[in-house]
C-alpha atoms as a PDB file:
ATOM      1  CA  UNK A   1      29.708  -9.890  10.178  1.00  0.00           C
ATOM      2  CA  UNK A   2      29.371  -7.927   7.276  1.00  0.00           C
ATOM      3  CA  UNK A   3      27.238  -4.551   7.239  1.00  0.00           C
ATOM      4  CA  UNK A   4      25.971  -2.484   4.638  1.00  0.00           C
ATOM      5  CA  UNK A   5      24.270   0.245   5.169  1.00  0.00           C
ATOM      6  CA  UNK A   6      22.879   3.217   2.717  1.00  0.00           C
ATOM      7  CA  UNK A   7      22.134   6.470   2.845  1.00  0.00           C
ATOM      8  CA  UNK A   8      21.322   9.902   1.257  1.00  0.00           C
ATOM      9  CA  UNK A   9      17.954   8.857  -0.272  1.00  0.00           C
ATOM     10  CA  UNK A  10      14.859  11.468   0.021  1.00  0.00           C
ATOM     11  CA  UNK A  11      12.822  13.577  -1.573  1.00  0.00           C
ATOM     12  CA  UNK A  12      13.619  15.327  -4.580  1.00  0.00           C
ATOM     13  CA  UNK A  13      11.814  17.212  -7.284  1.00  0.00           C
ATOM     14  CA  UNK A  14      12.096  15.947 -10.902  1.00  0.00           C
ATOM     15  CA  UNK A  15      15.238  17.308 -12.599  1.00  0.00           C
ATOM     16  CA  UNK A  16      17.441  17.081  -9.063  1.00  0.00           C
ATOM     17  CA  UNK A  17      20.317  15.339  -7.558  1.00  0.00           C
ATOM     18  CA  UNK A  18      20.879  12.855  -4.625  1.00  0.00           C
ATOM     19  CA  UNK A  19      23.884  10.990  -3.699  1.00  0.00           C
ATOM     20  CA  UNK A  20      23.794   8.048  -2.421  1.00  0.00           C
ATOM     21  CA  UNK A  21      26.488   6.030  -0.106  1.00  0.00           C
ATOM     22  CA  UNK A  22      26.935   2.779   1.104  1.00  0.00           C
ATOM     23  CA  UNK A  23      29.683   2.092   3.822  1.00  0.00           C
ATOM     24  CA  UNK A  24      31.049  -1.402   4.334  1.00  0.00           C
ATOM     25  CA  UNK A  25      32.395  -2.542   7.452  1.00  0.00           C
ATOM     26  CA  UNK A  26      32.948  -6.913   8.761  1.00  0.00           C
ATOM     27  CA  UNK A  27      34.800  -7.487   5.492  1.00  0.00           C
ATOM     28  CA  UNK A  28      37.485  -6.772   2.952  1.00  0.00           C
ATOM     29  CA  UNK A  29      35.406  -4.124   0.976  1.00  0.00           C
ATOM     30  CA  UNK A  30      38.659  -3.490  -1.433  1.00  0.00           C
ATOM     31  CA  UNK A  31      38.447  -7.041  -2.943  1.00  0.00           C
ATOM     32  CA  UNK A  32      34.332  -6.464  -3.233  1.00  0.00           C
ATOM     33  CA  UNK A  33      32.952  -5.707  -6.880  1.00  0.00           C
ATOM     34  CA  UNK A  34      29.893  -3.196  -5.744  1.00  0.00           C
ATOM     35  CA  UNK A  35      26.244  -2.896  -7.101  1.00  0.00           C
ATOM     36  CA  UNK A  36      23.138  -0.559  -6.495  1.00  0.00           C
ATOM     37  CA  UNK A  37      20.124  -1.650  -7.584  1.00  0.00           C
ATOM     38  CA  UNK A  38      16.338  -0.353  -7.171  1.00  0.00           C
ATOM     39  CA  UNK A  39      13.163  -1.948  -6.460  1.00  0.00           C
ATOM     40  CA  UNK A  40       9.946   0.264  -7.449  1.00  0.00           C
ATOM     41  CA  UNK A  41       6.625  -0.981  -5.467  1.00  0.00           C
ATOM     42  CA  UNK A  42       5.097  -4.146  -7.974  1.00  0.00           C
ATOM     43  CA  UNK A  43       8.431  -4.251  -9.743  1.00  0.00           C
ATOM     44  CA  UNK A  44      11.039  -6.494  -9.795  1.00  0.00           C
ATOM     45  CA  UNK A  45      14.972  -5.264  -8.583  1.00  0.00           C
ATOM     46  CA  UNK A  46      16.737  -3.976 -11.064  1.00  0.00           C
ATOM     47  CA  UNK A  47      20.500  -4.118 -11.412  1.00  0.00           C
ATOM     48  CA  UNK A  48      21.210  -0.215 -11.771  1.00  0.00           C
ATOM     49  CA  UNK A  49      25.020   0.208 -11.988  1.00  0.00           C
ATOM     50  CA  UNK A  50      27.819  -2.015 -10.822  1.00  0.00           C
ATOM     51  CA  UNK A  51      31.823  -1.439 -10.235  1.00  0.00           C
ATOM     52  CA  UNK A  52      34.759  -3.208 -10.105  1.00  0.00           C
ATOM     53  CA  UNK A  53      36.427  -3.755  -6.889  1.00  0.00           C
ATOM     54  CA  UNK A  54      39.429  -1.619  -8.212  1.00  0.00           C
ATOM     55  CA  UNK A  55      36.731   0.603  -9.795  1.00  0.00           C
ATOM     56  CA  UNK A  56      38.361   0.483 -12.979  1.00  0.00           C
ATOM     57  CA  UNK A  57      35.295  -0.612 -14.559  1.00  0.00           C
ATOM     58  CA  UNK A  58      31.886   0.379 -14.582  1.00  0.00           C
ATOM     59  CA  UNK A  59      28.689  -0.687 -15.997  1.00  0.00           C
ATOM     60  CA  UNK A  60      25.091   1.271 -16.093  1.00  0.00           C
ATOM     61  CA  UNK A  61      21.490   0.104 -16.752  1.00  0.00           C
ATOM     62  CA  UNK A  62      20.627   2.107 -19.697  1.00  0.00           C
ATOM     63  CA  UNK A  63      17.934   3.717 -17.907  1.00  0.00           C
ATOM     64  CA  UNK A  64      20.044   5.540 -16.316  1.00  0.00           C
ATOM     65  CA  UNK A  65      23.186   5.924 -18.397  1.00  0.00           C
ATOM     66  CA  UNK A  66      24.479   9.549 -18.731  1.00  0.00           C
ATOM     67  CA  UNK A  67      22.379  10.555 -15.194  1.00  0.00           C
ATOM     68  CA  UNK A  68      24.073   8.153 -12.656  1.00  0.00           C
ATOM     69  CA  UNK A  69      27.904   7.675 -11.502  1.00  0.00           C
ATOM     70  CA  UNK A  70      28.880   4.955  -9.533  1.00  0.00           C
ATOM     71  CA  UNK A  71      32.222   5.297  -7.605  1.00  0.00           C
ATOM     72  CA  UNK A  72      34.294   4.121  -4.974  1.00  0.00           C
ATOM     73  CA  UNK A  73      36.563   5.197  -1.866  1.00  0.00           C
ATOM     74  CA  UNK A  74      38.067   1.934  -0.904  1.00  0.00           C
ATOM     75  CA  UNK A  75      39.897   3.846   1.877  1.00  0.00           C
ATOM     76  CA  UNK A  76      36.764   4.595   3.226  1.00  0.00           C
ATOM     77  CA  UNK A  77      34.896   1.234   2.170  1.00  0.00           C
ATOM     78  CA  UNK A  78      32.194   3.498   0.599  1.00  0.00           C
ATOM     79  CA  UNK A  79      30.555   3.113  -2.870  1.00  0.00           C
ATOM     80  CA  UNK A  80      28.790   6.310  -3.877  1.00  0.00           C
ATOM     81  CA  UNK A  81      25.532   7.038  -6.310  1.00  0.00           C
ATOM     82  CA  UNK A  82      25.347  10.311  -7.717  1.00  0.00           C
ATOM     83  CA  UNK A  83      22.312  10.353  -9.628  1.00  0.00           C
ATOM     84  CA  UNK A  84      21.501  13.769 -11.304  1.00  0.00           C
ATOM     85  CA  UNK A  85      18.115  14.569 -13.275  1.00  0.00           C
ATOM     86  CA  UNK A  86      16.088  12.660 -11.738  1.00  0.00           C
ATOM     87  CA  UNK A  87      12.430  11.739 -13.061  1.00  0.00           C
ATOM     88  CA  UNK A  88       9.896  10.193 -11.534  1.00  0.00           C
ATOM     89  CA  UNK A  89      10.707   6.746 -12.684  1.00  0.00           C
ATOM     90  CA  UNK A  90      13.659   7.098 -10.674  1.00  0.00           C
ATOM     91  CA  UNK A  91      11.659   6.402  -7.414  1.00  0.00           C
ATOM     92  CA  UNK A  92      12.520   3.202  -5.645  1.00  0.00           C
ATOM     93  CA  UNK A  93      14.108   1.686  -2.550  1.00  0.00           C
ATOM     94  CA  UNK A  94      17.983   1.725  -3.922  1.00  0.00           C
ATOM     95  CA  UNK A  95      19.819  -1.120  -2.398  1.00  0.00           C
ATOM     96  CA  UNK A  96      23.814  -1.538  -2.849  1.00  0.00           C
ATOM     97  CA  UNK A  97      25.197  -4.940  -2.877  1.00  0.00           C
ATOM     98  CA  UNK A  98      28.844  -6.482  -2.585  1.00  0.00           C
ATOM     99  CA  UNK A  99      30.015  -9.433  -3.865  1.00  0.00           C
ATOM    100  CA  UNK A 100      32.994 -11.780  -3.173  1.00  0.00           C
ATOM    101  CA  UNK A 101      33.884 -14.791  -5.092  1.00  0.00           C
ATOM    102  CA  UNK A 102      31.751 -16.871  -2.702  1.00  0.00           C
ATOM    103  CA  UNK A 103      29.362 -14.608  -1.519  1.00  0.00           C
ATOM    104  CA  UNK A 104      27.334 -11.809  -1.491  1.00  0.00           C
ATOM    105  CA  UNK A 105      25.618  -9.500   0.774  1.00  0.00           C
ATOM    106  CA  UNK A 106      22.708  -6.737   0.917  1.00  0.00           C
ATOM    107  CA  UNK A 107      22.121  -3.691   2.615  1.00  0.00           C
ATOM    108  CA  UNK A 108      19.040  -2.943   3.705  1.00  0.00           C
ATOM    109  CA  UNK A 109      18.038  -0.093   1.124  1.00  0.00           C
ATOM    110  CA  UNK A 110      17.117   3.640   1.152  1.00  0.00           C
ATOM    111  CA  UNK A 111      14.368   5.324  -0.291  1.00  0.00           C
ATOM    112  CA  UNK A 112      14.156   7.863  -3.401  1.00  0.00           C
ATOM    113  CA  UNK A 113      11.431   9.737  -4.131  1.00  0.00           C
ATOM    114  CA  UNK A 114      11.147  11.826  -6.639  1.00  0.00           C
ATOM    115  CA  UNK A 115       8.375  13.966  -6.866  1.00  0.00           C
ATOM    116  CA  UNK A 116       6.466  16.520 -10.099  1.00  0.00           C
END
């Protein structure tokens, strides 16, 4: 069974850095193109930034483009989020996702706040 599971979200003042991870484990995470996306309370989720399962490609929401990396160990079935200068928009439950060519699967999200 596949498992996804965050972490690294907490608190953080406006203007400072969190990384995020997501480790894989039930599947073949090499062969999985990777998401993170957010969900802010009343909003809709929000696609944030995405690899490639070789992680030769990467793609950004441009909220966030020029603050946030996405990356990739596939050694260590991890997908990272640094996210650096953080504003208060920036609070949400972030949620990485993996998808196959026939299916996908959630983790179950950790929060950011970031606080004035």
């Amino acid at each position: 069974q596949v498992q996804l599971v965050e972490s690294g979200g907490g608190l953080v003042q406006s203007g400072g850095t969190l990384r995020l991870s997501c480790e894989a484990s039930g599947c073949t995470f090499s062969s999985a193109a990777m998401r993170w996306y957010r969900q802010a309370p009343g909003k809709e989720r929000e696609l944030v930034a995405s690899i490639t399962s070789t992680g030769g490609t990467t793609n950004y929401a441009d909220s966030v483009k020029g603050r946030f990396t996405i990356s990739r160990d596939n050694a260590k079935s991890t997908v990272y989020l640094q996210m650096n200068s953080l504003k208060l928009e920036d609070t949400a439950v972030y949620f990485c996702n993996a998808r196959w060519a026939l299916s996908t699967s959630w983790g179950q999200g950790t929060q950011v706040t970031v606080s004035s």
